[in-house]
Protein backbone atom coordinates (compact mmCIF):
# COMPACT_ATOMS: atom_id res chain seq x y z
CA UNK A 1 133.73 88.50 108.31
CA UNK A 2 131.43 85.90 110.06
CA UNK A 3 129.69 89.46 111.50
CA UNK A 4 129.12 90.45 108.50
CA UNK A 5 126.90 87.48 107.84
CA UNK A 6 125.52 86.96 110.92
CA UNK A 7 124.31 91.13 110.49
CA UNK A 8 123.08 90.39 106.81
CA UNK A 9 121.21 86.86 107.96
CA UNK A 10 119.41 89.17 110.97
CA UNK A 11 118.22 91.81 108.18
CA UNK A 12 117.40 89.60 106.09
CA UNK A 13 114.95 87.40 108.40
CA UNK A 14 113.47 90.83 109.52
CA UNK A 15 112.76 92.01 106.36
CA UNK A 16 110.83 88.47 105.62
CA UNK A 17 109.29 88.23 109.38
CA UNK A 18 108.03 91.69 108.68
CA UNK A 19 106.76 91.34 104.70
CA UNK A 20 104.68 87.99 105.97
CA UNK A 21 103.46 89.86 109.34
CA UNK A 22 102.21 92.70 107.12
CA UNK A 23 100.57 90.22 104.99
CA UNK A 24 96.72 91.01 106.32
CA UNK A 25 97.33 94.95 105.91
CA UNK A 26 98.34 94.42 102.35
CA UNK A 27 95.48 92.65 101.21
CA UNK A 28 93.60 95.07 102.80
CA UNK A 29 94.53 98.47 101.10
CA UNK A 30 94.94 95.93 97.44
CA UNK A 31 91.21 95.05 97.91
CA UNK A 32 90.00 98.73 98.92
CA UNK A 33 88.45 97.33 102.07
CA UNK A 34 85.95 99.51 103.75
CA UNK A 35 87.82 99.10 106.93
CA UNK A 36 91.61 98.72 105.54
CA UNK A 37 92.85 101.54 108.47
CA UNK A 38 91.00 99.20 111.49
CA UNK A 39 92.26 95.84 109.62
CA UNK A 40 95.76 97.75 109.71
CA UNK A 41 95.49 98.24 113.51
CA UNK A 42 94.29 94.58 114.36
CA UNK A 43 97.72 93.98 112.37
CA UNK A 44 100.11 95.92 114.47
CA UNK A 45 98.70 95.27 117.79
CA UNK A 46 98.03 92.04 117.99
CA UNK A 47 99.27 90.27 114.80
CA UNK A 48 102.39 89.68 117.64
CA UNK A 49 99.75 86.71 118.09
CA UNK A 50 98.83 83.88 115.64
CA UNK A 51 95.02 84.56 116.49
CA UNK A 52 95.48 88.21 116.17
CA UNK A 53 97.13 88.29 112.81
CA UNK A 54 94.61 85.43 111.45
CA UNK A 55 92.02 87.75 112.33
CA UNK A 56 93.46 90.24 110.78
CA UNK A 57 93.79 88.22 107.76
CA UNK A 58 90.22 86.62 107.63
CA UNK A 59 89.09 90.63 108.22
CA UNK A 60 90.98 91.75 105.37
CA UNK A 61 90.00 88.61 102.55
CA UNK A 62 86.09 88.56 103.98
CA UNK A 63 85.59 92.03 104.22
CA UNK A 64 83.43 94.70 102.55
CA UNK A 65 85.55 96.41 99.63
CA UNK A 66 84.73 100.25 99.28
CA UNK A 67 83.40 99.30 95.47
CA UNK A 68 80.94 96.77 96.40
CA UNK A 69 78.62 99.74 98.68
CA UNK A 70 75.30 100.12 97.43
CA UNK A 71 74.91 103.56 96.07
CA UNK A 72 71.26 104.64 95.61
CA UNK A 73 70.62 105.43 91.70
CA UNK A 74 70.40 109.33 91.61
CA UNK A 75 67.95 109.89 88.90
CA UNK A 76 67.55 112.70 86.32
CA UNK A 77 65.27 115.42 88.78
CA UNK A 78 63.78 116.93 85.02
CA UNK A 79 62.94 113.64 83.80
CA UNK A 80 60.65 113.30 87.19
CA UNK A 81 56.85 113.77 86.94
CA UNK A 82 55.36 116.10 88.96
C-alpha cells in the first residue's frame, strides 16, 4: 500500500512540475504570439534552467501577437484615379 502512494505522490508532482514548466509555451500559443513555435523551443531546452524558462516567459508575455501586425490597407483598385 505505502507504494501505491509513494507511485501516485511521484505522478502527481510530475504532472504539476510539468503544467508550471510549460507555463511560458502556454501563454504563448493563448496570445497567438508571432513566435509561439521559437518561444516553445526556448521552453524545452533550456526552461531545465530558471534563466531559460524566465526567458521563455518574458518572450512569450512581451512578445508580438500575430493580430497586432500591421497589414497595409488594400484599397478598392476601381475606386483609384488614373
Amino acid at each position: 500500500m505505502d507504494d501505491l502512494w509513494i507511485m501516485l505522490t511521484n505522478v502527481a508532482f510530475f504532472l504539476v512540475f510539468a503544467a508550471v514548466y510549460f507555463i511560458p509555451t502556454w501563454i504563448a500559443l493563448r496570445r497567438h504570439h508571432r513566435s509561439a513555435i521559437a518561444v516553445m523551443m526556448v521552453n524545452i531546452f533550456t526552461g531545465w534552467t530558471v534563466a531559460g524558462w524566465v526567458v521563455a516567459l518574458g518572450w512569450a508575455i512581451i512578445g508580438d501577437r500575430e493580430d497586432d501586425a500591421w497589414t497595409p490597407p488594400t484599397g478598392d483598385p476601381s475606386s483609384e484615379t488614373r
